[in-house]
N, C-alpha and C. Protein backbone atom coordinates (compact mmCIF):
# COMPACT_ATOMS: atom_id res chain seq x y z
N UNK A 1 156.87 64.00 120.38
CA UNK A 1 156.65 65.11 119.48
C UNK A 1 157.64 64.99 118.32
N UNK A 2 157.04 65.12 117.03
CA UNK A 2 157.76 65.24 116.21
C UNK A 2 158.94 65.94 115.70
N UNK A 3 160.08 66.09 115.69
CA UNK A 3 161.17 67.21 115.13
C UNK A 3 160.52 68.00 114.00
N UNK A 4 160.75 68.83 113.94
CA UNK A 4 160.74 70.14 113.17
C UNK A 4 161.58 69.61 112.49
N UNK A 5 160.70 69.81 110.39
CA UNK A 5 161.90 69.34 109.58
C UNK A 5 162.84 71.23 109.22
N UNK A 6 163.93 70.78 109.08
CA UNK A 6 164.79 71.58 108.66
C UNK A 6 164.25 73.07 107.30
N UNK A 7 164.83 74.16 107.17
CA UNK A 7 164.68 75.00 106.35
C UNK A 7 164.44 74.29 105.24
N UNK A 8 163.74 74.60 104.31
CA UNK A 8 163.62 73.63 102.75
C UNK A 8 164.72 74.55 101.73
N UNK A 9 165.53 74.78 102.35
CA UNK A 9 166.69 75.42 101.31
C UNK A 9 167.01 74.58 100.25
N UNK A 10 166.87 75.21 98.52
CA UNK A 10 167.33 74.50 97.61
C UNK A 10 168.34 74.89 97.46
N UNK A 11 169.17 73.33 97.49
CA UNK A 11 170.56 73.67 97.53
C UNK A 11 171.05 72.97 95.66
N UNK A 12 170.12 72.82 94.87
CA UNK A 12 170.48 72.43 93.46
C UNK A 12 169.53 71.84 92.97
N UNK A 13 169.32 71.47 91.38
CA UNK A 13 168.69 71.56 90.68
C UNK A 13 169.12 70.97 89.30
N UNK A 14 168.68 70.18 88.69
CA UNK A 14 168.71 69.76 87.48
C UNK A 14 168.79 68.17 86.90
N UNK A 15 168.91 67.55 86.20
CA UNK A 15 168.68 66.48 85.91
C UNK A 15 167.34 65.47 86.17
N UNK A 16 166.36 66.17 86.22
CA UNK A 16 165.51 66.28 86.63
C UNK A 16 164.62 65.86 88.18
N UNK A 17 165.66 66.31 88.94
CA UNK A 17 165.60 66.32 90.04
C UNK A 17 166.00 67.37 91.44
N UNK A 18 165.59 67.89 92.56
CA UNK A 18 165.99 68.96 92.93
C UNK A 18 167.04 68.48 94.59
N UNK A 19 167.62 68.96 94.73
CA UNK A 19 168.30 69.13 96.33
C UNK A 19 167.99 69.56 97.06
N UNK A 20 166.93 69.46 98.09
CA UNK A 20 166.28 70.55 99.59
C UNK A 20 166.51 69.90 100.48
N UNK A 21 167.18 70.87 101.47
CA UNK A 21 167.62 70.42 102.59
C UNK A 21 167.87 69.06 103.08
N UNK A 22 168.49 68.96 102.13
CA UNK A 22 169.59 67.62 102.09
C UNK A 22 168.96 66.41 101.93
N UNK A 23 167.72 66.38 100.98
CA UNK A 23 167.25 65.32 100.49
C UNK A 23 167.28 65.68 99.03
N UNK A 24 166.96 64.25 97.81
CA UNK A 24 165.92 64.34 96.69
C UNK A 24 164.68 64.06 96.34
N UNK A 25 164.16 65.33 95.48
CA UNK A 25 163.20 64.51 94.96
C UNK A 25 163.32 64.54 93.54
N UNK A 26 162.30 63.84 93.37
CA UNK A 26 162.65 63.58 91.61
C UNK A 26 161.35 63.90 90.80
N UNK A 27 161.65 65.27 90.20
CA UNK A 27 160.51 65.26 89.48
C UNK A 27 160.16 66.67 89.67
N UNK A 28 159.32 67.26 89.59
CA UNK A 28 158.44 68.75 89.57
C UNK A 28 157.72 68.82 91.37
N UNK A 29 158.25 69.91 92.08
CA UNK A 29 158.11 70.13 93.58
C UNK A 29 157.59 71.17 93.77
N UNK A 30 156.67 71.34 94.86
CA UNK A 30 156.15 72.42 95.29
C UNK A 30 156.81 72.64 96.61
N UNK A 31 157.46 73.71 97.27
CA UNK A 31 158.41 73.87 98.27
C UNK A 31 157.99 74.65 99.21
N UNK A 32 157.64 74.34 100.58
CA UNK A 32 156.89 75.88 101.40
C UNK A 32 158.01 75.78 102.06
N UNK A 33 158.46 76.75 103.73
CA UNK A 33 159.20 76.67 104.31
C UNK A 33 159.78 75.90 105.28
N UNK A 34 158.52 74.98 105.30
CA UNK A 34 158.96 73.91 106.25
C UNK A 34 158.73 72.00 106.06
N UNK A 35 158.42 72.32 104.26
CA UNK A 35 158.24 70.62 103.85
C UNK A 35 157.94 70.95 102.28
N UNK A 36 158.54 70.05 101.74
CA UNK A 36 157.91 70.09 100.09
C UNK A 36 157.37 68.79 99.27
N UNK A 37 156.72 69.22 98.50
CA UNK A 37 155.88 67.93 98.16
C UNK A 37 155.48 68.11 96.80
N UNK A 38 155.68 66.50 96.25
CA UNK A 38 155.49 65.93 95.05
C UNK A 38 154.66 67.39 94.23
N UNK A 39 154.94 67.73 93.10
CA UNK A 39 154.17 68.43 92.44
C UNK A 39 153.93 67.60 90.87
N UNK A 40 152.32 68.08 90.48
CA UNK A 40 152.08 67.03 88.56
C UNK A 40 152.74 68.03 88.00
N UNK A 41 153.26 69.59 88.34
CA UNK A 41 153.55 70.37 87.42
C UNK A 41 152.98 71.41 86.39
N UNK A 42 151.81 71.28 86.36
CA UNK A 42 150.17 71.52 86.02
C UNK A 42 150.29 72.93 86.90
N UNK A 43 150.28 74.22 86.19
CA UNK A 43 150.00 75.22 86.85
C UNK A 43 148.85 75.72 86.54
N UNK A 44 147.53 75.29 87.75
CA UNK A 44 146.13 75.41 87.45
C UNK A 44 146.23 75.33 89.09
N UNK A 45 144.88 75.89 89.11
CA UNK A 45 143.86 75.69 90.33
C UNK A 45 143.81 74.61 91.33
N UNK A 46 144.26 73.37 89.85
CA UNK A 46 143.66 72.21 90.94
C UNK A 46 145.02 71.84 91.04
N UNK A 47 145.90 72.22 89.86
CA UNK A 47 147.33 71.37 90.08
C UNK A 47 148.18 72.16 91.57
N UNK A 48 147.31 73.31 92.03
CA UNK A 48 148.95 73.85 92.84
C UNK A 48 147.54 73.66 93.96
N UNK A 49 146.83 73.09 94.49
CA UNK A 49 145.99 72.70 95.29
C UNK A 49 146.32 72.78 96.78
N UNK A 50 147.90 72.48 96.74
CA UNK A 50 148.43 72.39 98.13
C UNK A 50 148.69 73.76 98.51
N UNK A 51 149.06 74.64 97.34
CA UNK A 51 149.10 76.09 97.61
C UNK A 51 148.20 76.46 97.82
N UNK A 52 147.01 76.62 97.61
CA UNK A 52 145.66 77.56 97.87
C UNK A 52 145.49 76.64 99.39
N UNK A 53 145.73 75.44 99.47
CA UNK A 53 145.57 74.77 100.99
C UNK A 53 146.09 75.47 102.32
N UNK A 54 147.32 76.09 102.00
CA UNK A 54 148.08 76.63 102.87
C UNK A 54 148.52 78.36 102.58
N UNK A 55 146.89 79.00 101.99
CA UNK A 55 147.41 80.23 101.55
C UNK A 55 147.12 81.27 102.85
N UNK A 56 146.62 80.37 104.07
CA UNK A 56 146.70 81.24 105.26
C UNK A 56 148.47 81.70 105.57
N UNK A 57 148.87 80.70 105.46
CA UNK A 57 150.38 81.08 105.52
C UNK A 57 151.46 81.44 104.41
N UNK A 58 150.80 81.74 103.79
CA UNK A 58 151.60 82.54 102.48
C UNK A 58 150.94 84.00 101.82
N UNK A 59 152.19 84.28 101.47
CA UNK A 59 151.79 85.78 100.93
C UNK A 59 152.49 85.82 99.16
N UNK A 60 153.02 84.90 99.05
CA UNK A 60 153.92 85.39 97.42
C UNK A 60 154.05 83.06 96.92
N UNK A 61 153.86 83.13 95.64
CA UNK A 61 154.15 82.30 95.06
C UNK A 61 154.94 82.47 94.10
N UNK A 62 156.40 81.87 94.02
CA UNK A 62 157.11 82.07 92.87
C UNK A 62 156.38 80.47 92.21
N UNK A 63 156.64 80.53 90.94
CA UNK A 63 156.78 79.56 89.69
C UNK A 63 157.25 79.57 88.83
N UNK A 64 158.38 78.69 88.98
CA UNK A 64 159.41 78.04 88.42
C UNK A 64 158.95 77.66 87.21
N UNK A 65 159.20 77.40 85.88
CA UNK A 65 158.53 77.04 84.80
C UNK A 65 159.06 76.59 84.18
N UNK A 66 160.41 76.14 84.65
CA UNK A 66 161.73 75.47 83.55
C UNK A 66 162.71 76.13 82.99
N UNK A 67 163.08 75.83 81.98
CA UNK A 67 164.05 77.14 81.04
C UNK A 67 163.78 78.06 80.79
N UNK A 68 162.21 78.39 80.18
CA UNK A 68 161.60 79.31 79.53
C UNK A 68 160.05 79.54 80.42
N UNK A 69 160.35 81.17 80.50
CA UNK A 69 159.48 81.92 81.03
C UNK A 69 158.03 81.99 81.00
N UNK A 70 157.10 81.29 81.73
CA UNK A 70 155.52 81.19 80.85
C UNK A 70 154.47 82.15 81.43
N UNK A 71 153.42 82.75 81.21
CA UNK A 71 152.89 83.09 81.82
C UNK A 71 151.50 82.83 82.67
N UNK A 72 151.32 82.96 83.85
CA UNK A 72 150.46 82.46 84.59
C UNK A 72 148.89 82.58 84.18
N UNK A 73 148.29 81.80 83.39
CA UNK A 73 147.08 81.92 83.36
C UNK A 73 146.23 83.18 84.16
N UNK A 74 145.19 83.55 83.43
CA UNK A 74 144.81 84.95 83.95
C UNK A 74 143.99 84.19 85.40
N UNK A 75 143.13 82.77 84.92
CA UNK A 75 142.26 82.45 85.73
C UNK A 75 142.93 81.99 87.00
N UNK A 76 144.42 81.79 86.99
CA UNK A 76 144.79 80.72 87.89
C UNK A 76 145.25 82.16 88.98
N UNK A 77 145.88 83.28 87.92
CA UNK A 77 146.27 85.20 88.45
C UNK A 77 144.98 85.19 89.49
N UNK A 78 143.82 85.12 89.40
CA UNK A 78 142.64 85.65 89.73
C UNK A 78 142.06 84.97 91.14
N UNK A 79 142.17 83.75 91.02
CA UNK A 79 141.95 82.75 92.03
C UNK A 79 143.31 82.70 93.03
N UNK A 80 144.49 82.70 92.78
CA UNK A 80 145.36 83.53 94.40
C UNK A 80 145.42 84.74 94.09
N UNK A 81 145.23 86.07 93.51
CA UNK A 81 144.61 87.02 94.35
C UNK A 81 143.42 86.69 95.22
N UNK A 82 142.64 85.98 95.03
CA UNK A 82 141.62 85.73 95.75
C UNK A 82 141.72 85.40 96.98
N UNK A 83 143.15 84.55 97.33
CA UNK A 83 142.97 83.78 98.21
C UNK A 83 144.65 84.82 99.17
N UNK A 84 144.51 86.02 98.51
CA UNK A 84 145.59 86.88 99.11
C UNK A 84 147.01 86.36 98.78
N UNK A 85 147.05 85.59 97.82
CA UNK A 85 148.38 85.12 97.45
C UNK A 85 149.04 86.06 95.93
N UNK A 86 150.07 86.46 96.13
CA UNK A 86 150.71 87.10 94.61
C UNK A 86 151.37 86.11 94.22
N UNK A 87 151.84 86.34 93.01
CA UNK A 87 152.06 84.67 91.79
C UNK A 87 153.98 85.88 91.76
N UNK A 88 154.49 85.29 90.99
CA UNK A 88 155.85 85.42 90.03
C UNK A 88 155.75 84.28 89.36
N UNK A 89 155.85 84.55 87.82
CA UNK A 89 156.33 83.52 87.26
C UNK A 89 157.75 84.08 86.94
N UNK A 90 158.96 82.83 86.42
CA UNK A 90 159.97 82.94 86.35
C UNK A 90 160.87 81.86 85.83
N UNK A 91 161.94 81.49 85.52
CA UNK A 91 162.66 79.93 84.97
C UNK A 91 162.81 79.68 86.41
N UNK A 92 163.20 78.49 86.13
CA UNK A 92 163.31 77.48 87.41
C UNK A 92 164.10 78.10 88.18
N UNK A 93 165.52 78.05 87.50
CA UNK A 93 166.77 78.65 88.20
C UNK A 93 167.07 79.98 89.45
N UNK A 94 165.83 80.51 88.74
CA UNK A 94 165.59 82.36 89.12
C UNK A 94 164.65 81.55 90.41
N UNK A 95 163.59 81.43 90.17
CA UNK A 95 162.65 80.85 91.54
C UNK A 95 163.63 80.05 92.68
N UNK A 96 164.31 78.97 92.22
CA UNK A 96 165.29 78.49 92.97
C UNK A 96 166.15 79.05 94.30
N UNK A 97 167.00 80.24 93.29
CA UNK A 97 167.23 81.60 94.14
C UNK A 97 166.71 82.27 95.21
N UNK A 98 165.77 83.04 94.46
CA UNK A 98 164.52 83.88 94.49
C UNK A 98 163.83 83.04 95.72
N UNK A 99 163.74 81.81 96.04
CA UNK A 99 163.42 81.50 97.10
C UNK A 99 163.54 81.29 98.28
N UNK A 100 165.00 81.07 97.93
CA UNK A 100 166.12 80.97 99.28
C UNK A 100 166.21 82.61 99.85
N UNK A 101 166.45 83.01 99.07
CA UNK A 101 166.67 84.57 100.17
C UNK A 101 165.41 84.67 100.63
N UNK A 102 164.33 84.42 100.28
CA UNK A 102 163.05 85.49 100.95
C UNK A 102 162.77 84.22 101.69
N UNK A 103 163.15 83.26 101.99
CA UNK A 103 163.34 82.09 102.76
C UNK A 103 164.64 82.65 103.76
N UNK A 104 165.33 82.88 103.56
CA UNK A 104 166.48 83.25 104.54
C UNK A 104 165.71 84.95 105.08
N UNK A 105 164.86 85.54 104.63
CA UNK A 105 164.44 86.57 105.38
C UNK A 105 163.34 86.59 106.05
N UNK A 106 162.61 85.21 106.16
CA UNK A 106 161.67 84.87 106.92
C UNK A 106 160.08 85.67 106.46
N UNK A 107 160.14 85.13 104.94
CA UNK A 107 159.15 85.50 104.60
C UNK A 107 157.70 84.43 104.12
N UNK A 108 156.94 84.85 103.80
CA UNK A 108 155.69 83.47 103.95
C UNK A 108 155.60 83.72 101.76
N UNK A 109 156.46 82.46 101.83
CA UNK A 109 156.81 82.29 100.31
C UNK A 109 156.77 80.76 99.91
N UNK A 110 155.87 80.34 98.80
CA UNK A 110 156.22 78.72 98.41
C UNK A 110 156.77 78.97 97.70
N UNK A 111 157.27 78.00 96.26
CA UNK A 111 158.15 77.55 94.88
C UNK A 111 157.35 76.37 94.65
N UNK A 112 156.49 76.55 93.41
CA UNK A 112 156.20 75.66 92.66
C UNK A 112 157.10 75.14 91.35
N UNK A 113 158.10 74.67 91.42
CA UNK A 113 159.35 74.26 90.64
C UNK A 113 159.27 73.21 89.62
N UNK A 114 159.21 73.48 88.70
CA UNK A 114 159.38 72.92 87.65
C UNK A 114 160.43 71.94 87.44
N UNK A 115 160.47 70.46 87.26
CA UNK A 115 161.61 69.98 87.05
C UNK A 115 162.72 70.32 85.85
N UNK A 116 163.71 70.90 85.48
CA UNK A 116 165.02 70.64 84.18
C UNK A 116 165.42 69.12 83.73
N UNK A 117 165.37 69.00 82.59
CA UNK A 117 166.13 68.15 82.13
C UNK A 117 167.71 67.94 82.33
């Protein structure tokens, strides 16, 4: 049987690359609570794909958007309400955060994270 990977706690961020639970990746990540994976960065339908995949187990999506604050397409708003998921958009930094605590309170939360320069 496989080990259970570790909390996906982000433990840093920048250079365009992130720190979770004591690995890197390099580049723009989508983060659930128990594995994270490659993200194009593309906040659409088809780009957060893995999110609507696993929206039985989620209730809140933060998105990370970089430095500056963007807002979530109405169509992309419409399609996770659909699928019982609420959006936040937010800068990277804030989602980063913002994820770890409601991650440390055992809540059903991804981070679609934007990579920083």
């Amino acid at each position: 049987m496989a080990e259970p990977l570790p909390p996906q706690i982000v433990h840093g961020y920048g250079d365009g690359l992130f720190r979770i639970a004591g690995a890197e990746h390099r580049g723009s990540v989508i983060v659930f609570a128990n594995r994270t994976v490659p993200w194009t960065g593309e906040i659409s339908e088809i780009g957060l794909a893995e999110v609507f995949a696993a929206a039985d187990a989620l209730d809140l999506l933060l998105v990370g958007c970089g430095a500056v604050l963007r807002p979530v397409p109405p169509e992309l708003r419409a399609a996770l309400r659909r699928a019982r998921i609420a959006v936040e958009p937010m800068d990277t930094g804030a989602a980063c955060r913002t994820f770890n605590v409601l991650l440390a309170e055992e809540r059903r939360v991804a981070a679609a994270l934007v990579a920083m320069g």
